[in-house]
Protein backbone atom coordinates (compact mmCIF):
# COMPACT_ATOMS: atom_id res chain seq x y z
CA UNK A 1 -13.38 -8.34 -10.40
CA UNK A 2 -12.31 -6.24 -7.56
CA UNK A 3 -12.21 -2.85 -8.06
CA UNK A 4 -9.92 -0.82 -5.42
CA UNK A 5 -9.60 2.48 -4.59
CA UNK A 6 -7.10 4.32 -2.68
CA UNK A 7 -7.12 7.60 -0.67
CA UNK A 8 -4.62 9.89 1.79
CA UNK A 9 -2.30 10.99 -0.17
CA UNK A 10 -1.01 14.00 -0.65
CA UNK A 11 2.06 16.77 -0.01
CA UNK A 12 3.71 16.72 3.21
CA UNK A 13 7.37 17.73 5.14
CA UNK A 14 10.21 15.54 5.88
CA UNK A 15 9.57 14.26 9.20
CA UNK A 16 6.14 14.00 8.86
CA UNK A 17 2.84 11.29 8.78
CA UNK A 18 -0.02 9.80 6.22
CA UNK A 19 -1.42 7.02 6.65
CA UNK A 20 -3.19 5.71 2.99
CA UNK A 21 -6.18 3.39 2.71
CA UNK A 22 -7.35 1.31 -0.03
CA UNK A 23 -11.17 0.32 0.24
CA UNK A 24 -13.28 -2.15 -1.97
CA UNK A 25 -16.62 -0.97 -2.02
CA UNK A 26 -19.39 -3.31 -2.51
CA UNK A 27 -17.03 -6.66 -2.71
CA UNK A 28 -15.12 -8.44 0.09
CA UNK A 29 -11.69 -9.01 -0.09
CA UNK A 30 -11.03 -10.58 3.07
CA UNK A 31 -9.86 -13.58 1.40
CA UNK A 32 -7.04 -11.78 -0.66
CA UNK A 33 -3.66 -10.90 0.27
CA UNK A 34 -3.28 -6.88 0.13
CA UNK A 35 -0.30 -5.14 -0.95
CA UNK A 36 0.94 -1.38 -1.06
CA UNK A 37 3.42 -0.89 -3.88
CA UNK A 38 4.52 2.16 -5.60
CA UNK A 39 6.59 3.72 -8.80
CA UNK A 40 8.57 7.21 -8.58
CA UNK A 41 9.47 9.20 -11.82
CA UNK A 42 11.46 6.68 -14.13
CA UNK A 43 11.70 4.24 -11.69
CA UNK A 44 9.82 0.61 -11.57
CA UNK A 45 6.73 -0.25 -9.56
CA UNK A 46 8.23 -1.47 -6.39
CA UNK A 47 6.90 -3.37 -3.02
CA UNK A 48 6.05 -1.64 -0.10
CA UNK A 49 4.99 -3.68 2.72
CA UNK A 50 1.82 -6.58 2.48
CA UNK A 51 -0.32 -8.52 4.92
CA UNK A 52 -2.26 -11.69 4.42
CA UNK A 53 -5.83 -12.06 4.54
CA UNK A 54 -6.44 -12.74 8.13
CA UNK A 55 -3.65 -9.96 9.16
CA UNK A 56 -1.83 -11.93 10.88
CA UNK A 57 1.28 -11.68 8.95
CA UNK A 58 2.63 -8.92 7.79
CA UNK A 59 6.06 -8.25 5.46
CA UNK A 60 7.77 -5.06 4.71
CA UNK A 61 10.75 -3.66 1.87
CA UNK A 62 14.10 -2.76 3.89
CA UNK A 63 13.07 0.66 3.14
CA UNK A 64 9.54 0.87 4.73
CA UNK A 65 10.36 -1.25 8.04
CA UNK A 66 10.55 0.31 11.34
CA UNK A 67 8.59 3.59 9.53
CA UNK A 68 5.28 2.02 7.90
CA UNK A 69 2.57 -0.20 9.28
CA UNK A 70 0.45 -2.21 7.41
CA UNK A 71 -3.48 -3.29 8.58
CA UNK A 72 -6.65 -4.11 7.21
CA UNK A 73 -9.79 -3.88 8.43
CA UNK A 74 -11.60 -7.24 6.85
CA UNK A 75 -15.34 -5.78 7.94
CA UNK A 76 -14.74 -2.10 6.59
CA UNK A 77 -13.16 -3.72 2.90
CA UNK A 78 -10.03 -1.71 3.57
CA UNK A 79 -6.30 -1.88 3.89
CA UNK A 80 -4.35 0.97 5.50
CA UNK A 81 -1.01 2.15 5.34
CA UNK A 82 0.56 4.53 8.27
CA UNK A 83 3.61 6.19 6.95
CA UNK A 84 5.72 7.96 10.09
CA UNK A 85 9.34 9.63 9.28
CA UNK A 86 8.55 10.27 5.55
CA UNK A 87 11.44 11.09 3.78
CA UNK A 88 11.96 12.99 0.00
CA UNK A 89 12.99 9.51 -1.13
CA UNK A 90 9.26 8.12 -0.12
CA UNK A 91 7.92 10.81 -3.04
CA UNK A 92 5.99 8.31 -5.59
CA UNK A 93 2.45 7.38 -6.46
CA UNK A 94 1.38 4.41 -3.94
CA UNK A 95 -0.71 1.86 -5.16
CA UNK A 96 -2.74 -1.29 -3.17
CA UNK A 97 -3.32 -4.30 -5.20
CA UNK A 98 -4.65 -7.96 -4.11
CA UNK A 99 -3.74 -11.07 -5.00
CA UNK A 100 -4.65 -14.91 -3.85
CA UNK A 101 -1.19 -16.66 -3.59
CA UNK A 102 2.54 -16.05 -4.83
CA UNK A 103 5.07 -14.00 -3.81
CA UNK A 104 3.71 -10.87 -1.41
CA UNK A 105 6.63 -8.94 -3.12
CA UNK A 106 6.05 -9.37 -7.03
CA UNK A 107 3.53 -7.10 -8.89
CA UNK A 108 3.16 -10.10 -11.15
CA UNK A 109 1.39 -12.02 -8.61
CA UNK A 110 -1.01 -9.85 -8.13
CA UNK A 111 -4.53 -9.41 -10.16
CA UNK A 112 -5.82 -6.62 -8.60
CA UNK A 113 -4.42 -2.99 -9.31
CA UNK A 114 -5.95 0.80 -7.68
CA UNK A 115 -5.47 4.25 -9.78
CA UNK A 116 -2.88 5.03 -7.28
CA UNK A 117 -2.41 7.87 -5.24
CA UNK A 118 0.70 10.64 -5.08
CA UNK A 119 2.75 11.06 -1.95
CA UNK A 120 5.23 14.06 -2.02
CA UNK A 121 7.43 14.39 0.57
CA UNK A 122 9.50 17.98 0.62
CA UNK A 123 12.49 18.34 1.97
């Protein structure tokens, strides 16, 4: 079991920056692929951007590229995500979630879920 828990969200201007981490105290993930997802009001859980286990590869939605960056640190047990032009359309709660193989973009291949945490973006 992995238990992961994310952090840096929070309320914040069009225009502006947060960068969110996901850490896994006590247990090594290095060998897991991490993911950020994440669900607005009514709307499904949807990919965000993930990056393999060695963090050498690294995919993004259409929405997220050229704004969000993806890295993990494998010694610190965390994942981070940098979030730069946010926009009222990023508003959702953003989840990290791990997974050993299948398709980086489906939350059914993943076995590892965090709480979440909410980003609000005002316009």
């Amino acid at each position: 079991q992995v238990q992961l828990v994310e952090s840096g969200g929070g309320l914040v201007q069009a225009g502006g920056s947060l960068r969110l981490s996901c850490a896994a105290p006590g247990r090594p993930f290095s060998c897991y692929t991490m993911g950020w997802f994440r669900q607005a009001p009514g709307e499904e859980r949807e990919f965000v951007a993930a990056i393999n286990w060695i963090g050498g590869s690294t995919y993004y939605a259409d929405s997220a590229k050229g704004r969000f960056t993806i890295s993990r640190d494998n010694a610190k047990n965390t994942v981070y995500l940098q979030m730069n032009s946010l926009k009222p359309e990023d508003t959702a709660v953003y989840y990290c979630a791990a997974q050993y193989k299948g398709a980086y973009y489906s939350t059914s291949t993943y076995h590892y879920w965090g709480q979440g945490t909410q980003v609000t973006v005002s316009s």
